[in-house]
PDB file of N, CA and C in Angstrom:
ATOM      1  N   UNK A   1       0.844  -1.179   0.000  1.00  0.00           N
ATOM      2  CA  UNK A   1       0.000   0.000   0.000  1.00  0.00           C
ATOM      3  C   UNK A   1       0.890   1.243   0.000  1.00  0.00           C
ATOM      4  N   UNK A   2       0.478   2.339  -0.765  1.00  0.00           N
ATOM      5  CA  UNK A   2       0.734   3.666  -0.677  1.00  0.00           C
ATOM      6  C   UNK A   2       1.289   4.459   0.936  1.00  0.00           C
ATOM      7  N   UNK A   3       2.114   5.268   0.461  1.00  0.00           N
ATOM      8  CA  UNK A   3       2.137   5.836   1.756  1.00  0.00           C
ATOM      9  C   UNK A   3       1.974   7.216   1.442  1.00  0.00           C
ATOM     10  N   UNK A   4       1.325   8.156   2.149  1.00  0.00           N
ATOM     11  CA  UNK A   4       1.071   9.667   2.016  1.00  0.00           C
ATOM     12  C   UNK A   4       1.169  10.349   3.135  1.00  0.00           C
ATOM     13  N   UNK A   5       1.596  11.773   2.612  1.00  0.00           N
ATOM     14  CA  UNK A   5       1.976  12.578   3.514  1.00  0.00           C
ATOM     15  C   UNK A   5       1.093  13.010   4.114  1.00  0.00           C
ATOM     16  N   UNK A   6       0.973  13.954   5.185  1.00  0.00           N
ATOM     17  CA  UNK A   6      -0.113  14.710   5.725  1.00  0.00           C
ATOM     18  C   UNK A   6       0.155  16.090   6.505  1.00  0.00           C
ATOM     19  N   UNK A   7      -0.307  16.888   6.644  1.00  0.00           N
ATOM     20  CA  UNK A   7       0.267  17.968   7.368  1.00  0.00           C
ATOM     21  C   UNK A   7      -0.736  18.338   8.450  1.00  0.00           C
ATOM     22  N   UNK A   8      -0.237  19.004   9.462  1.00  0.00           N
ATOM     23  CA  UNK A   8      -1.200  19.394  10.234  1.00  0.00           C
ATOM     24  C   UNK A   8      -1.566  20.806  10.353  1.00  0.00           C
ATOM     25  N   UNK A   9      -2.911  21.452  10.088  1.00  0.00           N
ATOM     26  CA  UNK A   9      -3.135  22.674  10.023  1.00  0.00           C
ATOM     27  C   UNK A   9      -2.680  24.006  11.412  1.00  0.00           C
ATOM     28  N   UNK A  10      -2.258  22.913  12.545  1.00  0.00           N
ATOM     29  CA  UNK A  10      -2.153  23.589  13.993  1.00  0.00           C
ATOM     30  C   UNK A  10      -0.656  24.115  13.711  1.00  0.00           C
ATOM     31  N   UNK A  11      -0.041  22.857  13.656  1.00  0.00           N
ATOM     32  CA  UNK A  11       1.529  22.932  14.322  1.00  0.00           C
ATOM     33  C   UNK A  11       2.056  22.810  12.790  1.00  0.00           C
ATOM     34  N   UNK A  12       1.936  22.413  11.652  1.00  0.00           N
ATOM     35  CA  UNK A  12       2.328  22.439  10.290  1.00  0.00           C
ATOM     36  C   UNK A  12       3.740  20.782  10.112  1.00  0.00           C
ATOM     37  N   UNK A  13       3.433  19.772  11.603  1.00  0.00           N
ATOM     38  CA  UNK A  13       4.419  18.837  11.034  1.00  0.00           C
ATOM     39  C   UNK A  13       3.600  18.037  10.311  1.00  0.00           C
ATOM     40  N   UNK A  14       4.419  17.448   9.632  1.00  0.00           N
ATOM     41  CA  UNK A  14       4.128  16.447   8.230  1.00  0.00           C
ATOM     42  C   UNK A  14       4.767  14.848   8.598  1.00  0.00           C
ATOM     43  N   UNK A  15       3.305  14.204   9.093  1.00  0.00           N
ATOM     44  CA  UNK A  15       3.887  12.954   9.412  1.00  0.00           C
ATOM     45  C   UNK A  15       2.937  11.779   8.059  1.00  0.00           C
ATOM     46  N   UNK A  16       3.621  10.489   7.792  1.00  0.00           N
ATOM     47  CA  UNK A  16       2.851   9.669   6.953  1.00  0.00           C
ATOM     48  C   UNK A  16       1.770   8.925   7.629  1.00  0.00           C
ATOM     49  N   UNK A  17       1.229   8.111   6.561  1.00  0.00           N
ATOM     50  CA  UNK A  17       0.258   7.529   6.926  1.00  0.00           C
ATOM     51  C   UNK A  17      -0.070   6.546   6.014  1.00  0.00           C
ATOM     52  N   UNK A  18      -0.397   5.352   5.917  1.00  0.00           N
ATOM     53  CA  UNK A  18      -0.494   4.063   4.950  1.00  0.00           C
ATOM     54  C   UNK A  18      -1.526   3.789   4.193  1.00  0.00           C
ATOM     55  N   UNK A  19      -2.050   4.083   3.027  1.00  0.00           N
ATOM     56  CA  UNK A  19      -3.529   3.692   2.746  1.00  0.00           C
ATOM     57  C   UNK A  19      -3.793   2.934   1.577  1.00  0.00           C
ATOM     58  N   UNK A  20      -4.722   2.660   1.319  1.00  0.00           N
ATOM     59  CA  UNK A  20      -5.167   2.134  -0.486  1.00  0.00           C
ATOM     60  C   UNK A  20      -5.422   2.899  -1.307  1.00  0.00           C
ATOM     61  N   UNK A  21      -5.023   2.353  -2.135  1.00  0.00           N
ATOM     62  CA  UNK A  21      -5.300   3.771  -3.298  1.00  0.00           C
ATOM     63  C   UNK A  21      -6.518   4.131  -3.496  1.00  0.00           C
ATOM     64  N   UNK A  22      -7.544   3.482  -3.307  1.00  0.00           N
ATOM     65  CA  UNK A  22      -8.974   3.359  -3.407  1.00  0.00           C
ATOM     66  C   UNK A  22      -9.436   4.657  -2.838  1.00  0.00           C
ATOM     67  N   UNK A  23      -8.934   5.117  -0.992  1.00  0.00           N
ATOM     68  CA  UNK A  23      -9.228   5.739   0.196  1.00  0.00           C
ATOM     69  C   UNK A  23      -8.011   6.640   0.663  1.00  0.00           C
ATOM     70  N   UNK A  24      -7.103   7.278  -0.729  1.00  0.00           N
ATOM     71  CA  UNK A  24      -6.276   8.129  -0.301  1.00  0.00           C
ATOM     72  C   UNK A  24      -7.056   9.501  -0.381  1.00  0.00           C
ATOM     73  N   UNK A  25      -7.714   9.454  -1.172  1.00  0.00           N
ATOM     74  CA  UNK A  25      -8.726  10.897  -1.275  1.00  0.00           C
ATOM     75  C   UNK A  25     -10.000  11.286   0.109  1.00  0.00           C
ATOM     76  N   UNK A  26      -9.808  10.263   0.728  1.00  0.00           N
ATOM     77  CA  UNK A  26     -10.909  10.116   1.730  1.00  0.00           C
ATOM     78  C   UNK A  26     -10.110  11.045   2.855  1.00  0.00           C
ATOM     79  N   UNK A  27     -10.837  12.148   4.044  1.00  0.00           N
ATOM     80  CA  UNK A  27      -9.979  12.373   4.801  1.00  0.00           C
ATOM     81  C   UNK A  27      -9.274  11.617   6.085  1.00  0.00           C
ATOM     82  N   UNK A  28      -8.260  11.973   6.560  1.00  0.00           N
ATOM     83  CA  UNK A  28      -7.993  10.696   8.048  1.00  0.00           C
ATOM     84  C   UNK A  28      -8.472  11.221   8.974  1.00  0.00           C
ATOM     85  N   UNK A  29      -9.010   9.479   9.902  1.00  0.00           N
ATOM     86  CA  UNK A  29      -9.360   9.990  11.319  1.00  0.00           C
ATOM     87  C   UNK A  29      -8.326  10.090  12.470  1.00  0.00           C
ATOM     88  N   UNK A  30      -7.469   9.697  12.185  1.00  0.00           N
ATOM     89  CA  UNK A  30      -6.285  10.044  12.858  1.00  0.00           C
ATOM     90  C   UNK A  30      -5.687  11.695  13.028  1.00  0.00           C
ATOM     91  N   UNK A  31      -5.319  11.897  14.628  1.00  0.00           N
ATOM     92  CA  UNK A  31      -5.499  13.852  14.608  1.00  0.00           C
ATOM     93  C   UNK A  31      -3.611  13.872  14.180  1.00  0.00           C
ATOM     94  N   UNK A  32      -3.161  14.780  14.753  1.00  0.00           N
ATOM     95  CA  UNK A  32      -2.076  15.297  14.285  1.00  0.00           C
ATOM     96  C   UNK A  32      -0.578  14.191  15.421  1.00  0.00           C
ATOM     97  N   UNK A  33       0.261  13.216  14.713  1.00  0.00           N
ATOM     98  CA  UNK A  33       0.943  12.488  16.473  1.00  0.00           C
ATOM     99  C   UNK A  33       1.568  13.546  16.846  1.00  0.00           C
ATOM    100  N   UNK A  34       2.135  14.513  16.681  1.00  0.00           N
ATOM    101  CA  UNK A  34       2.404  15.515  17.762  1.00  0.00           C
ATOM    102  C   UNK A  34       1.842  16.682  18.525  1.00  0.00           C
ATOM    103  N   UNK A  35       0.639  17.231  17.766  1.00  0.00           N
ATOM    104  CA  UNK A  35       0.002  17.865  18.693  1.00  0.00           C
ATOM    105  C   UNK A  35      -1.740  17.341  18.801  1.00  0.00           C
ATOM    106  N   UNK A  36      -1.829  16.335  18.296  1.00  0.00           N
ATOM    107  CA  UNK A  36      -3.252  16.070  18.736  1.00  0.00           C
ATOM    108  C   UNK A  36      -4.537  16.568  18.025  1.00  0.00           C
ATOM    109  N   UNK A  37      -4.511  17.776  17.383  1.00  0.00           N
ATOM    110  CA  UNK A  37      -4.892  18.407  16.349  1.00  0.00           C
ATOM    111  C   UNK A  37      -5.448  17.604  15.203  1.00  0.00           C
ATOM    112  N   UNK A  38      -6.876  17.415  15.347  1.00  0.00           N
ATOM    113  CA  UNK A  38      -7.966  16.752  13.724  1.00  0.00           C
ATOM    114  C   UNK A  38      -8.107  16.873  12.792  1.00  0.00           C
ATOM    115  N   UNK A  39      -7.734  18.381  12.434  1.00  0.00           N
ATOM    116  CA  UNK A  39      -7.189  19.249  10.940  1.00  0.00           C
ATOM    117  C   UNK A  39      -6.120  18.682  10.252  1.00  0.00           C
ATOM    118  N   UNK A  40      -6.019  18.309   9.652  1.00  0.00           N
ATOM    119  CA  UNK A  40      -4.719  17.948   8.941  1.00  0.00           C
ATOM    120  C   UNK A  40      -5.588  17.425   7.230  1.00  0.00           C
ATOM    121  N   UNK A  41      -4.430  17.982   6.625  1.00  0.00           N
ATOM    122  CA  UNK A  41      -4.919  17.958   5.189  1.00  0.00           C
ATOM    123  C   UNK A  41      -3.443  17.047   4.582  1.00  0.00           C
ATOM    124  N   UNK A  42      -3.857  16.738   3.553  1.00  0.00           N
ATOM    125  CA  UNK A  42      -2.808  15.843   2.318  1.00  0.00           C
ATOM    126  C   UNK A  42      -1.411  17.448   2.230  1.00  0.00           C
ATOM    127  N   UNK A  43      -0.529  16.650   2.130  1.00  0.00           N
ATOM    128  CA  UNK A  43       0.768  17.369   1.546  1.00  0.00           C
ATOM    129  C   UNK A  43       1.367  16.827   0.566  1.00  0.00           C
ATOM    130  N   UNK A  44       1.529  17.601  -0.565  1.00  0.00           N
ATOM    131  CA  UNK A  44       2.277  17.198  -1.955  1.00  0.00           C
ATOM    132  C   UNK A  44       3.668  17.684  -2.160  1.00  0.00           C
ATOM    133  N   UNK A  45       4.116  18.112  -0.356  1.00  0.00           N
ATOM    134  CA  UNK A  45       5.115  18.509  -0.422  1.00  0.00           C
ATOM    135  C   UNK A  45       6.391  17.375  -0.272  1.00  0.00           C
ATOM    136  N   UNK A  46       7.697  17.152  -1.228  1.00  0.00           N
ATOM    137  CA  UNK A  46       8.088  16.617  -0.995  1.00  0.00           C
ATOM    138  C   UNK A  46       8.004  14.817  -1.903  1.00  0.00           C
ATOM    139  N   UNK A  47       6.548  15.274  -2.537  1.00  0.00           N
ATOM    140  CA  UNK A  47       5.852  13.892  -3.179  1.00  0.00           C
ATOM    141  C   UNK A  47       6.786  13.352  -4.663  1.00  0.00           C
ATOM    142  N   UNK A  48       7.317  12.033  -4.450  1.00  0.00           N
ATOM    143  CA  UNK A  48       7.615  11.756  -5.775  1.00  0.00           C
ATOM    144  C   UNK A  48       7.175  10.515  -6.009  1.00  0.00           C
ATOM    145  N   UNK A  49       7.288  10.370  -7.547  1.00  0.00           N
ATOM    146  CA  UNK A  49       6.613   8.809  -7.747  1.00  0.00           C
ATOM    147  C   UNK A  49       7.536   7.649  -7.567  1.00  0.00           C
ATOM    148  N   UNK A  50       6.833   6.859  -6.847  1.00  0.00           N
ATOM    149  CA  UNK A  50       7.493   5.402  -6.360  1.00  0.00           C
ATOM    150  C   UNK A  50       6.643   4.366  -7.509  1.00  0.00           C
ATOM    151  N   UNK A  51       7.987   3.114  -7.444  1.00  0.00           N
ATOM    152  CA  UNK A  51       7.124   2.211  -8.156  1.00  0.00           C
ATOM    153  C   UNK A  51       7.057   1.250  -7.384  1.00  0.00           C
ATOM    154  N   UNK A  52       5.815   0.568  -7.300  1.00  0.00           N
ATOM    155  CA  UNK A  52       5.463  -1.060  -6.439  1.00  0.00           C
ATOM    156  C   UNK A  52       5.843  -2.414  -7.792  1.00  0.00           C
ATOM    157  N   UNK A  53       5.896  -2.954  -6.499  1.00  0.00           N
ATOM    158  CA  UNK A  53       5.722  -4.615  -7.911  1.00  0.00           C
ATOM    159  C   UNK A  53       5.374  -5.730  -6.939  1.00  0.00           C
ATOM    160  N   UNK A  54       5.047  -6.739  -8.094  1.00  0.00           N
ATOM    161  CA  UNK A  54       4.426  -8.173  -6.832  1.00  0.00           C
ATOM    162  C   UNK A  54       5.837  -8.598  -6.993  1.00  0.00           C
ATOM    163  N   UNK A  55       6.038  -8.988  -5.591  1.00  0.00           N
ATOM    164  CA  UNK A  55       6.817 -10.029  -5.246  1.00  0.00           C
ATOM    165  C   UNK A  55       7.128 -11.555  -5.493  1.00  0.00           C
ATOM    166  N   UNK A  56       5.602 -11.717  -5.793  1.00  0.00           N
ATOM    167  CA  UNK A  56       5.072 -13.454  -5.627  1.00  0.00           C
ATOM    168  C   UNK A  56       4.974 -13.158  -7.873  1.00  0.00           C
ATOM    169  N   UNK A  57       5.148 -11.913  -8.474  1.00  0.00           N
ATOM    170  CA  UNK A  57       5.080 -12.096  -9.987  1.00  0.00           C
ATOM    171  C   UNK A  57       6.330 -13.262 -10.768  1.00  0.00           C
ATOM    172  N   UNK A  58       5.885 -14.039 -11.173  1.00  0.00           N
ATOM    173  CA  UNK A  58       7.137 -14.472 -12.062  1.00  0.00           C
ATOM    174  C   UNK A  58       5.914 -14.573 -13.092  1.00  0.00           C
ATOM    175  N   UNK A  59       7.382 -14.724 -14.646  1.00  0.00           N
ATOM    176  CA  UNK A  59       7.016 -14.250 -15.849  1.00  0.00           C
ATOM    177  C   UNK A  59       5.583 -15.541 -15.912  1.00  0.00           C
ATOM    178  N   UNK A  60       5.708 -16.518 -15.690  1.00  0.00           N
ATOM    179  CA  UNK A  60       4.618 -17.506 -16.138  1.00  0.00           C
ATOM    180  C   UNK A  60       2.953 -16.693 -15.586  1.00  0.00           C
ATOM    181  N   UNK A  61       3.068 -16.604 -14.510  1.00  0.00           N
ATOM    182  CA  UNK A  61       2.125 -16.070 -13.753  1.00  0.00           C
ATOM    183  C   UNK A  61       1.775 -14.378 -14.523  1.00  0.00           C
ATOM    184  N   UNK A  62       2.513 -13.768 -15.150  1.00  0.00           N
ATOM    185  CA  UNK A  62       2.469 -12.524 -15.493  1.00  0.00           C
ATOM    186  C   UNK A  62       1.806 -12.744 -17.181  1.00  0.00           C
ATOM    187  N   UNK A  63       2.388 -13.968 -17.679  1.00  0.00           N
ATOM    188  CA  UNK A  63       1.364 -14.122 -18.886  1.00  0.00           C
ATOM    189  C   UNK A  63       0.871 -15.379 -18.996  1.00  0.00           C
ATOM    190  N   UNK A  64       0.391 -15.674 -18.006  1.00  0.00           N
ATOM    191  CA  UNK A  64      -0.394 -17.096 -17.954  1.00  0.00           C
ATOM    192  C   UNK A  64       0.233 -18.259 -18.580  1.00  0.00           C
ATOM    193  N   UNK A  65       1.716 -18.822 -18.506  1.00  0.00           N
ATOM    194  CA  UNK A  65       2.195 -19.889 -18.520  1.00  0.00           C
ATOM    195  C   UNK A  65       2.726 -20.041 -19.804  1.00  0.00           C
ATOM    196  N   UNK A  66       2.278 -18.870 -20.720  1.00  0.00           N
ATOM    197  CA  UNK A  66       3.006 -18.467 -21.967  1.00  0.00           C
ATOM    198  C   UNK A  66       4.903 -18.150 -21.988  1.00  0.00           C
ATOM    199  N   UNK A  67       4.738 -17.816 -20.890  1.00  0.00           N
ATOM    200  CA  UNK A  67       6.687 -17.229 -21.020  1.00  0.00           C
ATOM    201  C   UNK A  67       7.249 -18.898 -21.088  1.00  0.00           C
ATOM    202  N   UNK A  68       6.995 -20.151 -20.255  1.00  0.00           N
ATOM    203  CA  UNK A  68       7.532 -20.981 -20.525  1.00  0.00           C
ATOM    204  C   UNK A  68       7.307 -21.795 -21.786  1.00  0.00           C
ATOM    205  N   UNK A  69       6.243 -21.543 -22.334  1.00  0.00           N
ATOM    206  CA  UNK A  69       5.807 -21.966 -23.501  1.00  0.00           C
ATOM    207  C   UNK A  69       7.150 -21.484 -24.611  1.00  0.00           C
ATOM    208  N   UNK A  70       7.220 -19.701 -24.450  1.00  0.00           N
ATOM    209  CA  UNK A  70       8.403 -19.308 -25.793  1.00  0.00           C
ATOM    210  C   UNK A  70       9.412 -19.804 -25.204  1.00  0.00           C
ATOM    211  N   UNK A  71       9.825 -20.324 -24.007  1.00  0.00           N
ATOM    212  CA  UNK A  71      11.052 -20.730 -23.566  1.00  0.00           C
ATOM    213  C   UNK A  71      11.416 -22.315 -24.104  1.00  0.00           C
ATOM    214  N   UNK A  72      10.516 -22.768 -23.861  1.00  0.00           N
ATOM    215  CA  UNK A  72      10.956 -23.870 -24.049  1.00  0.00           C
ATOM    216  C   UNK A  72      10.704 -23.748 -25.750  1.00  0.00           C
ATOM    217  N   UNK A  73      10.203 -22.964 -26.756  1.00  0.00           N
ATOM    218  CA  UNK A  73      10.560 -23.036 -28.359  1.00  0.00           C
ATOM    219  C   UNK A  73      11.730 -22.456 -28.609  1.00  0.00           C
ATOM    220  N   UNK A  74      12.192 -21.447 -27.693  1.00  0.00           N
ATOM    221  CA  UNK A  74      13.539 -21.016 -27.703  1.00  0.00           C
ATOM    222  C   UNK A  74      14.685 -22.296 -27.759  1.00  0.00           C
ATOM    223  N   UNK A  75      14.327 -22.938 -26.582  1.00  0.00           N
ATOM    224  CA  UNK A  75      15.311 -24.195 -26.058  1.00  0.00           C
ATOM    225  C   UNK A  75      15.784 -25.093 -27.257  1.00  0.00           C
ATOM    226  N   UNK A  76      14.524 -25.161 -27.995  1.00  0.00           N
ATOM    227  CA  UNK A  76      14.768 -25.937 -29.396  1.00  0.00           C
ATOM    228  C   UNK A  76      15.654 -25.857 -29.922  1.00  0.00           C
ATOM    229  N   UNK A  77      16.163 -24.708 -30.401  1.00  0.00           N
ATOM    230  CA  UNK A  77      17.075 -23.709 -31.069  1.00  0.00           C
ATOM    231  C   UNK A  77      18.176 -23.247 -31.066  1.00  0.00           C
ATOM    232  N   UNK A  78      18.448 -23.939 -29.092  1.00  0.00           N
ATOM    233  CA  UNK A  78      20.072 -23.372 -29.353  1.00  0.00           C
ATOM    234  C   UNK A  78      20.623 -24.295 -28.514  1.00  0.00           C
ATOM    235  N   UNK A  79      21.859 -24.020 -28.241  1.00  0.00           N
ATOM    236  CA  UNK A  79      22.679 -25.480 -27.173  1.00  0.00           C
ATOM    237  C   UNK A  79      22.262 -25.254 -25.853  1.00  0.00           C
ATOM    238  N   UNK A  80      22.389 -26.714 -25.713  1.00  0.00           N
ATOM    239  CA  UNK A  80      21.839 -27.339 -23.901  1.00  0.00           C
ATOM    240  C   UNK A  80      22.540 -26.062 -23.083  1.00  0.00           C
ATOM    241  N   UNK A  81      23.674 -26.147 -23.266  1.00  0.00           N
ATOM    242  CA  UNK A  81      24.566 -25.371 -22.377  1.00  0.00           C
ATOM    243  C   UNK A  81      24.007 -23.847 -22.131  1.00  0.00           C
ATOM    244  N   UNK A  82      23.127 -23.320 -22.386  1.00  0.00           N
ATOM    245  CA  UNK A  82      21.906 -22.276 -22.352  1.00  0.00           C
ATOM    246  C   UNK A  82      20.454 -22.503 -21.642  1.00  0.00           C
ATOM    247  N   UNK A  83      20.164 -23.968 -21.683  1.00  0.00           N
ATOM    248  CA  UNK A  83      18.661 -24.360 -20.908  1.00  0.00           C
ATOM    249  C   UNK A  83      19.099 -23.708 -19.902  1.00  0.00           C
ATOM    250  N   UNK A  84      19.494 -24.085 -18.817  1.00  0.00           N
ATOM    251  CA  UNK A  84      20.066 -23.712 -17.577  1.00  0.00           C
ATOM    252  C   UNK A  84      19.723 -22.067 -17.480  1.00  0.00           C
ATOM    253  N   UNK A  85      19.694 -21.357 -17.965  1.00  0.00           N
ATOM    254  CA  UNK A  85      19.890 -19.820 -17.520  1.00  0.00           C
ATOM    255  C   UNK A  85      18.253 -19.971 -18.310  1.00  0.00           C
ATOM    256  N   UNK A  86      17.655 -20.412 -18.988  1.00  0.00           N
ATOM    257  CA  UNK A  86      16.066 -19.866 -19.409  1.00  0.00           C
ATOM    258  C   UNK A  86      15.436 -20.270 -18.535  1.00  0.00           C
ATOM    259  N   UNK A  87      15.893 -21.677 -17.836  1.00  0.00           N
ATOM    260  CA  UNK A  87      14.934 -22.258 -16.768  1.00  0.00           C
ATOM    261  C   UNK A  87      14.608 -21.305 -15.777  1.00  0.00           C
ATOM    262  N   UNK A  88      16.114 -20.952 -14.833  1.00  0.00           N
ATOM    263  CA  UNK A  88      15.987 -19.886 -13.881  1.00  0.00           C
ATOM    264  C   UNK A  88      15.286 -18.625 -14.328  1.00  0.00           C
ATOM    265  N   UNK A  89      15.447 -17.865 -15.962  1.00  0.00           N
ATOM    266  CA  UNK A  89      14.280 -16.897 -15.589  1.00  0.00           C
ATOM    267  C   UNK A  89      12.931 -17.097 -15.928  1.00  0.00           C
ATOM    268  N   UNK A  90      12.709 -18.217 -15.912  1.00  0.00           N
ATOM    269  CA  UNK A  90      10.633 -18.855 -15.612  1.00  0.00           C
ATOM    270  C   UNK A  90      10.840 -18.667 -14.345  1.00  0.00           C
ATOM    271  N   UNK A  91      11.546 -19.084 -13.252  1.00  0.00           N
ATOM    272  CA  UNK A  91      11.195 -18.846 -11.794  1.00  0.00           C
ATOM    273  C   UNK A  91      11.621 -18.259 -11.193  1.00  0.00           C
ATOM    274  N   UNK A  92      12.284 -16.890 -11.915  1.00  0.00           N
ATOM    275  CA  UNK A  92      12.363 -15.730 -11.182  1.00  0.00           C
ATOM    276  C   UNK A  92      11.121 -14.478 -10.591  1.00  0.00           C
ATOM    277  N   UNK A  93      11.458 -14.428  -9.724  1.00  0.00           N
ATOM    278  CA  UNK A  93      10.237 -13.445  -8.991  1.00  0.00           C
ATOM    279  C   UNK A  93      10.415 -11.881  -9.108  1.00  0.00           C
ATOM    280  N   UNK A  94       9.737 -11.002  -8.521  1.00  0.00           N
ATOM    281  CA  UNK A  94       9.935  -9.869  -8.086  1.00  0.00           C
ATOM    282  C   UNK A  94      10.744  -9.298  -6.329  1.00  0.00           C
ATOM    283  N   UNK A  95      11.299 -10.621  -6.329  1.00  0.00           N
ATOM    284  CA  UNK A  95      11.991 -10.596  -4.909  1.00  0.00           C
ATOM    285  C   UNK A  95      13.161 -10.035  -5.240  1.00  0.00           C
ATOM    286  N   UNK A  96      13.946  -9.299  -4.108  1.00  0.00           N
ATOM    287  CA  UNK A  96      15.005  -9.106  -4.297  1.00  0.00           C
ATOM    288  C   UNK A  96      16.580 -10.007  -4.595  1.00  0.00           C
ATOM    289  N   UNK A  97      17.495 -10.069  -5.208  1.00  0.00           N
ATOM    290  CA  UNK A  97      18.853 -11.220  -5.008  1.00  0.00           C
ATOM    291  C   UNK A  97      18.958 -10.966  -3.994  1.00  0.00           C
ATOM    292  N   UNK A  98      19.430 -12.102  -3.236  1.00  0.00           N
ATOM    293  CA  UNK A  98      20.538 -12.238  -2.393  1.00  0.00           C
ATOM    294  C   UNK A  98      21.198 -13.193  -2.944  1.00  0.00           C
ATOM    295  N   UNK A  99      22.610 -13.060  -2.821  1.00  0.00           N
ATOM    296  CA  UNK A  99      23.695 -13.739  -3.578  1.00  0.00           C
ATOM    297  C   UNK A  99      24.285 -14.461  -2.374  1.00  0.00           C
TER     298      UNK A  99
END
């Protein structure tokens, strides 16, 4: 989920807050964490675009079982000594390496 800024109309700090994209336009019921204060409006101060991704995406799952399909017509085509590296990217994810 998104994270957005917020400011507070009392004291002017700018703390985040976690939401869905669905209910970022909605206002919060949460008041201000440092002064307590209910006013608080969205801040675009500071805002840049982030990108998300699934974690749990690998290519099969991303086109329905098609990526191993061209993989393995690829495989046809060139030496064994290459299967090995097409296999691993069918079951690569959106996780980070660790090496």
């Amino acid at each position: 989920m998104p994270t957005y800024d917020y400011r507070c109309n009392a004291c002017e700090h700018i703390f985040e807050e976690v939401h869905t994209m669905d209910s970022h336009l909605k206002p919060i019921k949460k008041p201000c964490p440092k002064c307590g204060e209910k006013e608080v409006t969205k801040s675009w101060a500071g805002v840049t675009p982030g990108i998300g991704t699934d974690t749990t995406l690998t290519p099969d799952k991303a086109t329905g079982g098609k990526w191993s399909e061209t993989m393995n017509r690829i495989k046809d085509n060139i030496p064994k000594r290459y299967h090995e590296g097409l296999d691993k990217s069918t079951k690569r994810t959106g996780r980070q390496w660790k090496g």
